[in-house]
C-alpha atoms as a PDB file:
ATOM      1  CA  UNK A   1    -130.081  65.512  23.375  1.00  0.00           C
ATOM      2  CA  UNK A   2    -128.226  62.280  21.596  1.00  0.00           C
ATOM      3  CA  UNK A   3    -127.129  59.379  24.255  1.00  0.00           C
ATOM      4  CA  UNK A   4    -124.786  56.639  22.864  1.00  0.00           C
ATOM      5  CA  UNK A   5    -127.180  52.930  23.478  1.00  0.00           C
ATOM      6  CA  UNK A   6    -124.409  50.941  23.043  1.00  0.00           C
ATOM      7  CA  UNK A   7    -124.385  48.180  25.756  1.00  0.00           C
ATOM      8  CA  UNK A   8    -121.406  46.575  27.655  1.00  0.00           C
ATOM      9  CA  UNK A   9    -121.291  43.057  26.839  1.00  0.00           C
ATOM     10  CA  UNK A  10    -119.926  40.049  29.133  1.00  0.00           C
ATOM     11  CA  UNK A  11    -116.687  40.228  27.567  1.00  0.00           C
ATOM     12  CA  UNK A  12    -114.553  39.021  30.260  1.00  0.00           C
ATOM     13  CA  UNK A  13    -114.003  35.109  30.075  1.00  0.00           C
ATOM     14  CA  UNK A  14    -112.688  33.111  33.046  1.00  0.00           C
ATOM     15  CA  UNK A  15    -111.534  29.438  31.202  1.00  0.00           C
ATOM     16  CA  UNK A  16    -109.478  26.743  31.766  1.00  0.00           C
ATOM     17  CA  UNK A  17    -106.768  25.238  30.180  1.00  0.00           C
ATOM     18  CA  UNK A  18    -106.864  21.086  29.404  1.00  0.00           C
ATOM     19  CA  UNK A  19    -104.052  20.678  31.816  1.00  0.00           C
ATOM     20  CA  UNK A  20    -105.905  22.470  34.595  1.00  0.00           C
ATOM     21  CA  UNK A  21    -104.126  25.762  34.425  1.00  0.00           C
ATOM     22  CA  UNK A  22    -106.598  28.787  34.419  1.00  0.00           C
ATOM     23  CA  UNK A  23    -106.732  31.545  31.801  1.00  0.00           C
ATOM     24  CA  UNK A  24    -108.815  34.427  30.864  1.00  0.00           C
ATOM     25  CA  UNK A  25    -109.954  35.779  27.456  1.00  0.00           C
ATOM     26  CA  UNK A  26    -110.709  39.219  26.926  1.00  0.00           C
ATOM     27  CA  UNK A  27    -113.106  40.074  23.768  1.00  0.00           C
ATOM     28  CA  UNK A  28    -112.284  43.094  22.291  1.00  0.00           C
ATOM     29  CA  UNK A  29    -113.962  42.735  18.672  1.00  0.00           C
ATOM     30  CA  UNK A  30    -115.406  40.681  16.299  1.00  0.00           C
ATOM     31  CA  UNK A  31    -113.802  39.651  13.632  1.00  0.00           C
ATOM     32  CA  UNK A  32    -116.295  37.678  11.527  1.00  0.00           C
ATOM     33  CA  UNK A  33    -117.159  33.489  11.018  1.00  0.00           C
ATOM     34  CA  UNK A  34    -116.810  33.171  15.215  1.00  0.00           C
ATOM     35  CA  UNK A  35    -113.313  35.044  15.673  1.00  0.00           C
ATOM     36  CA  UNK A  36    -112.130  37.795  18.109  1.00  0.00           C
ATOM     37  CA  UNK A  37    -109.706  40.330  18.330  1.00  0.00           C
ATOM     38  CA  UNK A  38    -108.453  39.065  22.117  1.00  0.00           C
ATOM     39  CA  UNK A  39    -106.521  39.978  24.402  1.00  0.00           C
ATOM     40  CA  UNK A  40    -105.340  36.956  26.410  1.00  0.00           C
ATOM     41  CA  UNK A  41    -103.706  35.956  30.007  1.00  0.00           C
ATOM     42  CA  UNK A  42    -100.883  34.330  30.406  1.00  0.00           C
ATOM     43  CA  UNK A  43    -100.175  35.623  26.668  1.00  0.00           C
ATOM     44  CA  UNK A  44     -96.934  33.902  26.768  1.00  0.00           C
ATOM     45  CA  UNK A  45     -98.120  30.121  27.613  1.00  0.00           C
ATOM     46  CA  UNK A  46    -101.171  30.192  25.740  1.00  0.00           C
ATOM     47  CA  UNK A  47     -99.474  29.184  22.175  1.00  0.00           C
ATOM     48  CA  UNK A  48    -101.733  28.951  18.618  1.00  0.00           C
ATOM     49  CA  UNK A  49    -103.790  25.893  18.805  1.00  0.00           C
ATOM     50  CA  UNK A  50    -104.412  26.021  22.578  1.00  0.00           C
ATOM     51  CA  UNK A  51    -108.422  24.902  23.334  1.00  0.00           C
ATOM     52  CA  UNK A  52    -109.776  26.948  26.798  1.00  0.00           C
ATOM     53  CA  UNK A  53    -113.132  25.511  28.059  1.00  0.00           C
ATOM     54  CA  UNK A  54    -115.443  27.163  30.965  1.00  0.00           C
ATOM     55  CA  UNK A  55    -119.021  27.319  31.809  1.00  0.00           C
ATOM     56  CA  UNK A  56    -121.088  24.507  32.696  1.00  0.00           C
ATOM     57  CA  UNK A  57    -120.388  21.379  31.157  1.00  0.00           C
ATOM     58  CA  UNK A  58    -117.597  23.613  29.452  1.00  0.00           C
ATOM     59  CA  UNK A  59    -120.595  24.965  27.506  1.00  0.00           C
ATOM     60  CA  UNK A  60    -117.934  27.827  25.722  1.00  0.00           C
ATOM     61  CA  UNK A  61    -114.619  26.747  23.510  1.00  0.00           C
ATOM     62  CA  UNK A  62    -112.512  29.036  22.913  1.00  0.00           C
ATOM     63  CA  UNK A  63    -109.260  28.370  20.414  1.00  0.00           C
ATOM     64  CA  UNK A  64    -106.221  30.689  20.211  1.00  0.00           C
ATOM     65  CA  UNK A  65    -105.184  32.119  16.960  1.00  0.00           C
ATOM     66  CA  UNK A  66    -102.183  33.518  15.536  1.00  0.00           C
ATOM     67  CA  UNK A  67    -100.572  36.890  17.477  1.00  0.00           C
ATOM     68  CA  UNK A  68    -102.096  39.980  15.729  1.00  0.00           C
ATOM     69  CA  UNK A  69    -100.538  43.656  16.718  1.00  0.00           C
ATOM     70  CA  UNK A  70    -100.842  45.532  19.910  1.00  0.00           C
ATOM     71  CA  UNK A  71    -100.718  42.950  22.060  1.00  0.00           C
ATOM     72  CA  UNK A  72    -103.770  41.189  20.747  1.00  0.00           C
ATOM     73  CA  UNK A  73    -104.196  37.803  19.539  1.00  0.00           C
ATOM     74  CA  UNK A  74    -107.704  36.586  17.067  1.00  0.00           C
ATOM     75  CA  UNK A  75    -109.505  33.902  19.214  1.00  0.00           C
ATOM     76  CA  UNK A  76    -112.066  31.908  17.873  1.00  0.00           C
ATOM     77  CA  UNK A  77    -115.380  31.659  19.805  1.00  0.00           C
ATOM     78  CA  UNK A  78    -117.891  28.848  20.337  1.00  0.00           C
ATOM     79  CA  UNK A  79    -120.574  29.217  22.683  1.00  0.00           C
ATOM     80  CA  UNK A  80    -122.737  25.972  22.082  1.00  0.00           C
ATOM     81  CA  UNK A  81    -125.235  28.135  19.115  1.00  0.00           C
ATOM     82  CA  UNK A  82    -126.116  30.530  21.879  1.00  0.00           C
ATOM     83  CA  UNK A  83    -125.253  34.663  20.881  1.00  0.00           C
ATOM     84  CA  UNK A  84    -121.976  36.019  23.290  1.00  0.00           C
ATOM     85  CA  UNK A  85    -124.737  38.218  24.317  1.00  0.00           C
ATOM     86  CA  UNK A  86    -125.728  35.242  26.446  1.00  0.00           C
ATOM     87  CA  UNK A  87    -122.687  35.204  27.603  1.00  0.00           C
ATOM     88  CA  UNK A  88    -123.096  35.824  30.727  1.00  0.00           C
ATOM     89  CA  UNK A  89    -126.594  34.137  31.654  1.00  0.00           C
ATOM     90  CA  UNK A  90    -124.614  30.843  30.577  1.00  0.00           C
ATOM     91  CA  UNK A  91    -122.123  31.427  33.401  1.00  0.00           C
ATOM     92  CA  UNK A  92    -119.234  32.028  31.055  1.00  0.00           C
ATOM     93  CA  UNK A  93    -118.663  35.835  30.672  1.00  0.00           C
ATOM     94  CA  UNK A  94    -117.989  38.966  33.020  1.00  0.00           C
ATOM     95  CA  UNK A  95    -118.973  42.642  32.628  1.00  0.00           C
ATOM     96  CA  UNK A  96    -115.815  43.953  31.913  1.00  0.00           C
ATOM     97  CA  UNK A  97    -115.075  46.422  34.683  1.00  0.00           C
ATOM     98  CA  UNK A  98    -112.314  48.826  34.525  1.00  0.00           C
ATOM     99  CA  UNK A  99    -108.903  47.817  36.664  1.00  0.00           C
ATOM    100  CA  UNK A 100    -109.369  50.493  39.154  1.00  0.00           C
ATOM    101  CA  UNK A 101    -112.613  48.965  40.049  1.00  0.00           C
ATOM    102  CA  UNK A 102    -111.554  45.985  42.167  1.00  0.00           C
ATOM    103  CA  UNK A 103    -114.635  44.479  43.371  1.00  0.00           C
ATOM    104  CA  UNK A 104    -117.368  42.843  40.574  1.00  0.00           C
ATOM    105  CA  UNK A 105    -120.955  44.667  41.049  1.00  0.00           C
ATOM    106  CA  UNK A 106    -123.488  42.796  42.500  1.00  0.00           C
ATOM    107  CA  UNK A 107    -125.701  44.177  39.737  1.00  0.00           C
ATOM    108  CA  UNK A 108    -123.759  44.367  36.281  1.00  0.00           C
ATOM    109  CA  UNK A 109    -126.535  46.596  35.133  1.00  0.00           C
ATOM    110  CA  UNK A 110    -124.748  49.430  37.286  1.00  0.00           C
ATOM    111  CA  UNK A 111    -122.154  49.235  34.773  1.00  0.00           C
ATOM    112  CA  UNK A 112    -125.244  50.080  31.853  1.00  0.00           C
ATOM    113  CA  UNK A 113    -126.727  52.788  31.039  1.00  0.00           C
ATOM    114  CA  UNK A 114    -130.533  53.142  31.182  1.00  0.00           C
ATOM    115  CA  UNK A 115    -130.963  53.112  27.005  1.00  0.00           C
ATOM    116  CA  UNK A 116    -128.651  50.636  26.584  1.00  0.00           C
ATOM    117  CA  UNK A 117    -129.894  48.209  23.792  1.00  0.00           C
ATOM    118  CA  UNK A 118    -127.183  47.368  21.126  1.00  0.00           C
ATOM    119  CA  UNK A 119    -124.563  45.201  22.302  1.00  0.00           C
ATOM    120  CA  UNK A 120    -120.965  45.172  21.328  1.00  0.00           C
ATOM    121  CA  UNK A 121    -118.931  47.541  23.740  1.00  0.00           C
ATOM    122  CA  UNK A 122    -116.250  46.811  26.107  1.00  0.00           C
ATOM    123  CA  UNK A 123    -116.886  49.798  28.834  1.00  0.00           C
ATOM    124  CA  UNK A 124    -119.267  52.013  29.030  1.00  0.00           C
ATOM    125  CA  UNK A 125    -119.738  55.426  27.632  1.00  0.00           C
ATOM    126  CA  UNK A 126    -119.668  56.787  31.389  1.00  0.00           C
ATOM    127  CA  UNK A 127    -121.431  60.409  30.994  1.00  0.00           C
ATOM    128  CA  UNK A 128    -124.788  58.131  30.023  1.00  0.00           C
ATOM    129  CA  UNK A 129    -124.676  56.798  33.387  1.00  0.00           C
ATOM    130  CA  UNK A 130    -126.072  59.901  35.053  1.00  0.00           C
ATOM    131  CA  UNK A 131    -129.260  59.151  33.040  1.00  0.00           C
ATOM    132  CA  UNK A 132    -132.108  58.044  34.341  1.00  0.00           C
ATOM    133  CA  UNK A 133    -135.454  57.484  33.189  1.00  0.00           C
ATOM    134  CA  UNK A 134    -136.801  60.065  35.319  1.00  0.00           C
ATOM    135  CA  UNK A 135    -134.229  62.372  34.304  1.00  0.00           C
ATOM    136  CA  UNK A 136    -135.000  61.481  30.294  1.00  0.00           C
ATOM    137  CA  UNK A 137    -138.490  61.614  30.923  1.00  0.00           C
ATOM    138  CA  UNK A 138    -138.244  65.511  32.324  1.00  0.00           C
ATOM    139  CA  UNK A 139    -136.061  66.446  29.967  1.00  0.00           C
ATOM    140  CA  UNK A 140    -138.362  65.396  27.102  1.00  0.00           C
ATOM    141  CA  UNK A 141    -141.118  66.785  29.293  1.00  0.00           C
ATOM    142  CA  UNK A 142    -139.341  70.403  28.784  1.00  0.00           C
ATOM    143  CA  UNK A 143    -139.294  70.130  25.092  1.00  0.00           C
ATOM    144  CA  UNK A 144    -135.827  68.404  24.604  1.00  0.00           C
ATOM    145  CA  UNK A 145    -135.782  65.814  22.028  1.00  0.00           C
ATOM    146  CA  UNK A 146    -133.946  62.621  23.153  1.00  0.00           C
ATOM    147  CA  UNK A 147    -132.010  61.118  19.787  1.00  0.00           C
ATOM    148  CA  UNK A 148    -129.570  57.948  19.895  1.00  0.00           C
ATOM    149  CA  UNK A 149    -126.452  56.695  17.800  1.00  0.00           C
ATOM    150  CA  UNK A 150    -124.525  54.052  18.173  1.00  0.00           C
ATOM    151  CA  UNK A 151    -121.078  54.169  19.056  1.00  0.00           C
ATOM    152  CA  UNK A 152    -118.732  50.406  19.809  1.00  0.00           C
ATOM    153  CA  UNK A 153    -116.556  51.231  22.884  1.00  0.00           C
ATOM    154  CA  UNK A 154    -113.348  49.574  22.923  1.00  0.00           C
ATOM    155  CA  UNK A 155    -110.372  49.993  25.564  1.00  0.00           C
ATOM    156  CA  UNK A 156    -108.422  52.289  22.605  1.00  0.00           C
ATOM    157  CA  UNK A 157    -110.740  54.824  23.376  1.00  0.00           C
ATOM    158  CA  UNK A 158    -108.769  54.858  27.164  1.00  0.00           C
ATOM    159  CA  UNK A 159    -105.512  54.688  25.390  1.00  0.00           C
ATOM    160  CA  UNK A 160    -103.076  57.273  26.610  1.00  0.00           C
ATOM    161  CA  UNK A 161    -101.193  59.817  24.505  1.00  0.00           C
ATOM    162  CA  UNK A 162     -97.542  58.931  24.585  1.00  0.00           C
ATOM    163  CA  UNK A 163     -96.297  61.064  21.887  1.00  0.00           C
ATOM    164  CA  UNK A 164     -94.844  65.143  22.154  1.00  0.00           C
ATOM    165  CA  UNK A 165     -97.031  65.978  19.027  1.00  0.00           C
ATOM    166  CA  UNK A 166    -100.378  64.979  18.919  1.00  0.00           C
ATOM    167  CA  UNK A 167    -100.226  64.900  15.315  1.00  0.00           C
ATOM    168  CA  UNK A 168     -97.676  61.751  15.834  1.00  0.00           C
ATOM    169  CA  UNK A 169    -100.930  59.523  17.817  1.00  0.00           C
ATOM    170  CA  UNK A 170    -102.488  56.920  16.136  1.00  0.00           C
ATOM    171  CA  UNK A 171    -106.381  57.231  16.938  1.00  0.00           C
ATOM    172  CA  UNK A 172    -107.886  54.251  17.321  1.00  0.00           C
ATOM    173  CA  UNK A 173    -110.669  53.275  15.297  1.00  0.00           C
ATOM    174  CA  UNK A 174    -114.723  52.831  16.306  1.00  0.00           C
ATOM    175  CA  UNK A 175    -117.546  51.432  14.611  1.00  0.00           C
ATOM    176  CA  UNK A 176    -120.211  53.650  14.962  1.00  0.00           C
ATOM    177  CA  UNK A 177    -124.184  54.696  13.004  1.00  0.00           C
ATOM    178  CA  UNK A 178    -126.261  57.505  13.462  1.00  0.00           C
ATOM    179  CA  UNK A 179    -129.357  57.307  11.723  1.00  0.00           C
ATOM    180  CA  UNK A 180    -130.959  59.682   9.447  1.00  0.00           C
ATOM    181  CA  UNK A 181    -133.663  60.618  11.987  1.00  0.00           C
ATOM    182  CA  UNK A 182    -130.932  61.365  14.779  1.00  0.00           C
ATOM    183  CA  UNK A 183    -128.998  63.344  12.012  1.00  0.00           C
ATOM    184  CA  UNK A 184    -132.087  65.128  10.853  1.00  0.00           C
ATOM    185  CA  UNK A 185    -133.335  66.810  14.469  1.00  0.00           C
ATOM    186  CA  UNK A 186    -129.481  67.468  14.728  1.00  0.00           C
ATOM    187  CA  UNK A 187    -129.223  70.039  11.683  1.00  0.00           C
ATOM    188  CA  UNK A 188    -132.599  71.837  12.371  1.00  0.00           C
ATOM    189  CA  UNK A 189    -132.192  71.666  16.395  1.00  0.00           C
ATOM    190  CA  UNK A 190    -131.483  74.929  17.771  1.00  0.00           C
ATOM    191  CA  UNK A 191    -128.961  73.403  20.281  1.00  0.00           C
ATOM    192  CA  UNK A 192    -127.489  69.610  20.378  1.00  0.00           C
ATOM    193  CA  UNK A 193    -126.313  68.233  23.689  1.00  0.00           C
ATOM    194  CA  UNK A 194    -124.107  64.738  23.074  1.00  0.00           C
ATOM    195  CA  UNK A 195    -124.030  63.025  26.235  1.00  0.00           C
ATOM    196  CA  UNK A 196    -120.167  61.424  26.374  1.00  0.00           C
ATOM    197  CA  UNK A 197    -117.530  61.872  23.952  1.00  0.00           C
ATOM    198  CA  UNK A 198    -118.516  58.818  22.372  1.00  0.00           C
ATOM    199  CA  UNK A 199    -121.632  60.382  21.171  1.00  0.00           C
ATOM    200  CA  UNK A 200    -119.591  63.461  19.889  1.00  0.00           C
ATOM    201  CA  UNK A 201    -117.338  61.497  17.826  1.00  0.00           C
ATOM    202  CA  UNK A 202    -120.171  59.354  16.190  1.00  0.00           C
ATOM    203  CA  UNK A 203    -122.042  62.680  15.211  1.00  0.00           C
ATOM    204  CA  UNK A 204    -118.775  64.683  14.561  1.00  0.00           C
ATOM    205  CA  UNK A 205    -117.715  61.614  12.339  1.00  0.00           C
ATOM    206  CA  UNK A 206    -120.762  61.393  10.422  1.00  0.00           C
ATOM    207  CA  UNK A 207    -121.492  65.386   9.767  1.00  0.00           C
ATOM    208  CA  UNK A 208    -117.437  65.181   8.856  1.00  0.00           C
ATOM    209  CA  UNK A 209    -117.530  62.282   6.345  1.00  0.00           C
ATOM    210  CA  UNK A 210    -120.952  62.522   5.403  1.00  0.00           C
ATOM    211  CA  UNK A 211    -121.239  58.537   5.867  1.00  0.00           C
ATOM    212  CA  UNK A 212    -123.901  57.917   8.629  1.00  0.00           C
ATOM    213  CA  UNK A 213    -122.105  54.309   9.614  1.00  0.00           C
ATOM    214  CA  UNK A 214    -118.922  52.886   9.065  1.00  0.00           C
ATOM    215  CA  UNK A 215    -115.255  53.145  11.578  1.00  0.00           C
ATOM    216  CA  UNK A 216    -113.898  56.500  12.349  1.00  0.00           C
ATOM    217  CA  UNK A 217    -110.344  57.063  13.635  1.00  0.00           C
ATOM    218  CA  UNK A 218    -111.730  61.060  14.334  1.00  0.00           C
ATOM    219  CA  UNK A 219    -108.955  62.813  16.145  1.00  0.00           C
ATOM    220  CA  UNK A 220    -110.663  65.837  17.854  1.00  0.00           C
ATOM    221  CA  UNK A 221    -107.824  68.477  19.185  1.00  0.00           C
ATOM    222  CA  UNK A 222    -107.646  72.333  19.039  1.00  0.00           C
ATOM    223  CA  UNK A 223    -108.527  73.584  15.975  1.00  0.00           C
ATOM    224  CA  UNK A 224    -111.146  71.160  15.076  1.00  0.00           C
ATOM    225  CA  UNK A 225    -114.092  73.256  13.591  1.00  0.00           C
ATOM    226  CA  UNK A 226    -117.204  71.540  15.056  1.00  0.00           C
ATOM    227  CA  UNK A 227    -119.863  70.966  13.142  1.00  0.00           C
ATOM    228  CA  UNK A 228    -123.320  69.584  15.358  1.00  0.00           C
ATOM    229  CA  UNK A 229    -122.407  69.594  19.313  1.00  0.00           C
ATOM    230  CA  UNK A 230    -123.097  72.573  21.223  1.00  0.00           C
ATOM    231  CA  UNK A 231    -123.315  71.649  24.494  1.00  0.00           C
ATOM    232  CA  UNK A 232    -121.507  68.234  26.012  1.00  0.00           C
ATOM    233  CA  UNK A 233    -122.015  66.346  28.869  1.00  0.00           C
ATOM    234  CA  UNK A 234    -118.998  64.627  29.988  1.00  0.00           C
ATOM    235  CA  UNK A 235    -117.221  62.698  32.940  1.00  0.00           C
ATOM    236  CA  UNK A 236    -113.858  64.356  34.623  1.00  0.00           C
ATOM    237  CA  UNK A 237    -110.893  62.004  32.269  1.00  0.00           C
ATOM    238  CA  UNK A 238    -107.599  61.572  33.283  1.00  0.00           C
ATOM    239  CA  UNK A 239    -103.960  63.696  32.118  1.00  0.00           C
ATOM    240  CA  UNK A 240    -102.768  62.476  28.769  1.00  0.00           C
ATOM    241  CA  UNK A 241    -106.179  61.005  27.207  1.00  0.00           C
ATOM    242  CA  UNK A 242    -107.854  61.884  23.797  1.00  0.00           C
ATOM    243  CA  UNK A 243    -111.018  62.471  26.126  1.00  0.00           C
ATOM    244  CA  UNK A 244    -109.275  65.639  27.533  1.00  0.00           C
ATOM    245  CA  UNK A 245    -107.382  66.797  24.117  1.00  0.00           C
ATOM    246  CA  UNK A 246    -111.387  66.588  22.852  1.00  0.00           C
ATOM    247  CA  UNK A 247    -112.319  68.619  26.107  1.00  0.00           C
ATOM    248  CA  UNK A 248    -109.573  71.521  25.295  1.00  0.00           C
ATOM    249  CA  UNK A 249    -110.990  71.696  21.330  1.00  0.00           C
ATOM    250  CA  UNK A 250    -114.520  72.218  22.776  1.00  0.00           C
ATOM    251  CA  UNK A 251    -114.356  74.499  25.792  1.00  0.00           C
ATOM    252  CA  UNK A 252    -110.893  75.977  24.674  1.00  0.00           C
ATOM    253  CA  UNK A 253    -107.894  76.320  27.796  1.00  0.00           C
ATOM    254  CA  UNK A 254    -110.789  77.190  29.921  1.00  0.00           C
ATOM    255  CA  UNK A 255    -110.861  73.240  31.159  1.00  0.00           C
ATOM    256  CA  UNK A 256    -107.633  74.151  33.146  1.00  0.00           C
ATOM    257  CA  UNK A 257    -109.906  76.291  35.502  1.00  0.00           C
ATOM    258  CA  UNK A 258    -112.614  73.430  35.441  1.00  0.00           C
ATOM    259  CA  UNK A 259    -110.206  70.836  36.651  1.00  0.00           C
ATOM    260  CA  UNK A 260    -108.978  73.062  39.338  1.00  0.00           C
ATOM    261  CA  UNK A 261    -112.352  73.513  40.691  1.00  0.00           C
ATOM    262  CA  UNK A 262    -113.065  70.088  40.074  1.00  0.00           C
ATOM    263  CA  UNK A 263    -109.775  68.975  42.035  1.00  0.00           C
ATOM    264  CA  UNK A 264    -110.683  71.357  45.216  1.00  0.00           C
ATOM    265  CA  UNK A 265    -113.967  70.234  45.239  1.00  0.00           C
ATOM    266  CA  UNK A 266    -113.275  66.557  45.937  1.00  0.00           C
ATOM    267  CA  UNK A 267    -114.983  65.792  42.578  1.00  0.00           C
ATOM    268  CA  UNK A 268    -114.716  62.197  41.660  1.00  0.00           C
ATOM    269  CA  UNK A 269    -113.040  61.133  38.465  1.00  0.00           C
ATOM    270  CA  UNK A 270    -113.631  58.471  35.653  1.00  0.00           C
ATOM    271  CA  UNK A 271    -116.374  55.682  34.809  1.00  0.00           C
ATOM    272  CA  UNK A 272    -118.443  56.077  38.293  1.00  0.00           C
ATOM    273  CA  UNK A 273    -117.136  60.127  39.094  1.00  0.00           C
ATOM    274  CA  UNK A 274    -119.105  63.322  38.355  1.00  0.00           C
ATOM    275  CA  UNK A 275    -119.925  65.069  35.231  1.00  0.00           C
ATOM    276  CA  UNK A 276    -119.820  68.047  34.293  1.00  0.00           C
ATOM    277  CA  UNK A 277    -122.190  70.274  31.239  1.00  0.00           C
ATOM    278  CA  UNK A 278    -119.901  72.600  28.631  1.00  0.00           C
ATOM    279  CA  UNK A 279    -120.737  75.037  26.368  1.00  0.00           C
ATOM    280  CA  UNK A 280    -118.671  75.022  23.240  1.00  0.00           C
ATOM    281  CA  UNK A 281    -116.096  77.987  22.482  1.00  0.00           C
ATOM    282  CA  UNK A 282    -117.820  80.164  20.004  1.00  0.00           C
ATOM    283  CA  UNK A 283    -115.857  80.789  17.062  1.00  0.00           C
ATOM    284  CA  UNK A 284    -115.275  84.245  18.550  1.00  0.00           C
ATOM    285  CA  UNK A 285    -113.444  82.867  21.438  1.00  0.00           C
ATOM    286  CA  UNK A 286    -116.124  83.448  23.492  1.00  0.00           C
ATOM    287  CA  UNK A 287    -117.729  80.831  25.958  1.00  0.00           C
END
């Protein structure tokens, strides 16, 4: 079994403008020497050159950058020496929760997984969540080894398919590393479960390229001839997402018949929702 230990970080930063005015900063990724790829609020007020403050005694500055594409602007990021990682403990930063959650947790670490450890993601890779250290420690306990990667979770990976030929999307891209160990027990295991798609694409990416770190823009649809995941634990995704193209190349149009069941059966969907375990379509057709 191979969980993704990525960890959420407080990426969500509530600051104030120098005339009073209120603004919020959302960290996407790091661009090196302090800078951001950002996505910012009021975008069209908050002009190159603006300085936000927030925290106590305005402990973070934060100065907008030129416009980059998507949407996105590069920020540059001081936090008084401390690590963003601290982010949050210095009063500055919010666990980014997705929109349709409306309500901050009480506890962020709801929104982590139980192995999370590096951080750097922007949401959480979801199917980890039903994880606990219970769970991990029965599973191990019945002869499963437990493996990790690393896989950075950005809001791209939520980004819907617009386009009539998937061929025409532009995948967005991840940083990800799987260690030699993790890819090791993968090629002699007799079965690998990837808990989340995230997992998948790190392994898939580095059995693919060969290169055990790095950014992959893998684009997993029908017809994709898998090379390490046999089994994959995964939440219930929404119409028109990557996630469910990647569900159709592993279980085939089988998933059809999933979602109906899932649908009738009052299943919940998305980031808190159920999960469900799939066996990969043989290469006989067979499931």
């Amino acid at each position: 079994m191979v969980v993704n230990e990525t960890r959420v970080i407080a990426a969500r930063l509530r600051l104030n403008k120098s005339t009073g005015g209120s603004a919020e900063v959302f960290l996407l990724e790091p661009i090196g020497d302090g800078s951001w790829q950002a996505l910012i609020r009021p975008a069209r007020r908050l002009k190159p050159g603006t300085v936000l403050t927030g925290g106590p005694n305005d402990a973070l500055r934060v100065v907008i950058g030129p416009r980059l594409s998507a949407g996105r602007n590069r920020v540059e990021v001081d936090l008084a020496g401390r690590e963003l990682a601290d982010a949050a403990d210095a009063g500055v930063g919010e666990t980014p929760l997705p929109p349709y959650i409306e309500t901050q947790l009480q506890d962020a670490e709801r929104y982590q997984t139980v192995f999370a450890n590096r951080p750097g993601s922007v949401a959480a890779p979801t199917a980890g969540l039903h994880l606990t250290t219970d769970l991990l420690a029965a599973i191990a306990a019945k002869g499963a080894e437990v493996h990790h990667i690393d896989l950075v979770v950005g809001l791209d990976t939520f980004r819907p398919v617009i386009v009539d030929n998937l061929d025409d999307h532009v995948m967005h891209s991840e940083q990800y590393t799987v260690s030699q160990q993790t890819m090791d027990a993968c090629t002699s295991a007799r079965r690998v479960v990837a808990v989340g798609t995230t997992t998948t694409r790190a392994l898939e990416s580095a059995a693919t390229t060969g290169e055990l770190s790095g950014r992959t823009d893998i684009f997993i649809q029908r017809g994709y001839e898998w090379k390490i995941v046999d089994l994959l634990l995964t939440n219930f995704h929404m119409p028109k997402s990557t996630l469910l193209v990647m569900i159709d190349a592993f279980v085939g149009p089988r998933w059809r018949d999933i979602y109906v069941a899932a649908l009738a059966s009052d299943y919940r969907f998305l980031s808190f929702g159920d999960a469900m375990l799939l066996n990969r379509l043989s290469l006989k057709g067979s499931a």
